[in-house]
Protein backbone atom coordinates (compact mmCIF):
# COMPACT_ATOMS: atom_id res chain seq x y z
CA UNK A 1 -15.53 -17.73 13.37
CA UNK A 2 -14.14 -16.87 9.78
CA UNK A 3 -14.76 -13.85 7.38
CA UNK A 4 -17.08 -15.92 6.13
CA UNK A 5 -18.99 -16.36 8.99
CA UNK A 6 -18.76 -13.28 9.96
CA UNK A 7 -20.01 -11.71 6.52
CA UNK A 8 -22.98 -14.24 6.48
CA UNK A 9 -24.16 -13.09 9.65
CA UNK A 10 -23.93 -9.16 8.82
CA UNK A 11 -25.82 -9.98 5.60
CA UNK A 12 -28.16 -12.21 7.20
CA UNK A 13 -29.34 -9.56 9.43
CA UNK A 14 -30.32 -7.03 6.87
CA UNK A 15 -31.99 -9.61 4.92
CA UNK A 16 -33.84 -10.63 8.05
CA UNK A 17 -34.67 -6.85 8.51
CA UNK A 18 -36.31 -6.94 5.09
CA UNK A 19 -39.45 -8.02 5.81
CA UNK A 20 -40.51 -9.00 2.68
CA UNK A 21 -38.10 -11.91 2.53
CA UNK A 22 -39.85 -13.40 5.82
CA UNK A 23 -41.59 -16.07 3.39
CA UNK A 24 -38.61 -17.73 1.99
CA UNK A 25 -37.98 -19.69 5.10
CA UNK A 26 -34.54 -19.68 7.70
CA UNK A 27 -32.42 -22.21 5.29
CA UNK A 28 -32.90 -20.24 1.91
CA UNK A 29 -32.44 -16.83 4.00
CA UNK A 30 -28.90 -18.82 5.33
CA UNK A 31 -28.11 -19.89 2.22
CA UNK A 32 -28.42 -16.49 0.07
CA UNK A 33 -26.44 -14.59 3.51
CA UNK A 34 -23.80 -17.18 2.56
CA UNK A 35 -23.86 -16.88 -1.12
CA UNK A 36 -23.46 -13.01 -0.53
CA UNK A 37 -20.84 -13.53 2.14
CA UNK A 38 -18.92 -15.73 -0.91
CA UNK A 39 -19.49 -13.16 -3.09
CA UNK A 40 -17.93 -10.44 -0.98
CA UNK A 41 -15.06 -12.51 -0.09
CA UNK A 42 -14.26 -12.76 -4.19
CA UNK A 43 -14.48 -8.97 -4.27
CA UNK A 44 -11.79 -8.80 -1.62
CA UNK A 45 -9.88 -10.24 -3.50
CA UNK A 46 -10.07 -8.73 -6.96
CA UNK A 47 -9.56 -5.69 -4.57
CA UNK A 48 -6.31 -6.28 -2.87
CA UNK A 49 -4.51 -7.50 -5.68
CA UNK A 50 -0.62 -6.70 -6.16
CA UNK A 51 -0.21 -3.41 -8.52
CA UNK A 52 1.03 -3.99 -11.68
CA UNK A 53 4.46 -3.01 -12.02
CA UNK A 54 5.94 -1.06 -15.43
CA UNK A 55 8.64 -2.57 -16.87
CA UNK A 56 11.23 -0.10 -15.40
CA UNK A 57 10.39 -0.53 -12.31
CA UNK A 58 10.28 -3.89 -12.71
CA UNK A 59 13.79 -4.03 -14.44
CA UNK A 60 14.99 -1.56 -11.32
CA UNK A 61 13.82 -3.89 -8.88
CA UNK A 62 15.76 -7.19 -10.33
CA UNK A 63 18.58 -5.04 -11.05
CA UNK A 64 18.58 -4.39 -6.82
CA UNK A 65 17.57 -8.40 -6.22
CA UNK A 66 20.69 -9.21 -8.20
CA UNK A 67 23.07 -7.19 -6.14
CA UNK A 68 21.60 -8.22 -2.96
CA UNK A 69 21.82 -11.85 -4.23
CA UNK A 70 25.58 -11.63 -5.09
CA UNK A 71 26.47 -9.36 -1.82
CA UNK A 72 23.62 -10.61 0.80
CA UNK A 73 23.72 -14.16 -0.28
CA UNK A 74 20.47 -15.95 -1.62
CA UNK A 75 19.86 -17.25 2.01
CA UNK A 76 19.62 -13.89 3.39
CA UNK A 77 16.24 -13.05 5.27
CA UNK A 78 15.90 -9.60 3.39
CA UNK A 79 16.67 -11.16 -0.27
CA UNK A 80 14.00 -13.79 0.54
CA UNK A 81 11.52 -11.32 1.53
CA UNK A 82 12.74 -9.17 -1.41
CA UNK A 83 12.26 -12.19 -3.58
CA UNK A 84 8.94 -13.27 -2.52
CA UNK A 85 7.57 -9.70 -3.26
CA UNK A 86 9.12 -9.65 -6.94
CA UNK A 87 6.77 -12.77 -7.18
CA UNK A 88 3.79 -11.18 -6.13
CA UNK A 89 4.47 -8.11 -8.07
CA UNK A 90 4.82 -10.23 -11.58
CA UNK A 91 1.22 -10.94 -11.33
C-alpha cells in the first residue's frame, strides 16, 4: 500500500462520514479521496524541503568539503555523503 493509498483511504472515510456527500456516488467519492490524498502528498513536500543555507554557511561548508576532498580523497564514503548534502542544501 503507498502513502497514497493510505491517505486516500483516511480521507475517504471522513468523506464517507459526511453524509451529505452520500449522493455523489462510490467513484466520484474515490476519486476526490484521491485528489485530496495528491494534494497532501504535494504539501509534504513543500514541507520537508532542505533549509536554505546563508552564504557563510554555505562558504564554511565548501571550505570543509575542500579539505576533506584533498585529505579524505573524493572516493571517501563521508565526502560523498558530505557532498550529496551540499547538493541538497543549494536548493
Amino acid at each position: 500500500m503507498t502513502d497514497r493509498d493510505t491517505f486516500a483511504a483516511a480521507a475517504l472515510t471522513g468523506l464517507l462520514a459526511d453524509q451529505s456527500l452520500g449522493d455523489l456516488g462510490d467513484t466520484t467519492l474515490a476519486t476526490r479521496a484521491y485528489e485530496l490524498a495528491s494534494a497532501m502528498i504535494e504539501e509534504r513536500v513543500k514541507w520537508n524541503r532542505a533549509p536554505t543555507l546563508t552564504d557563510e554557511n554555505r562558504t564554511a561548508i565548501e571550505i570543509v568539503a575542500d579539505w576533506a576532498d584533498d585529505h579524505l580523497g573524493k572516493d571517501d564514503p563521508g565526502v560523498v555523503a558530505l557532498r550529496k548534502l551540499m547538493e541538497r542544501l543549494h536548493t
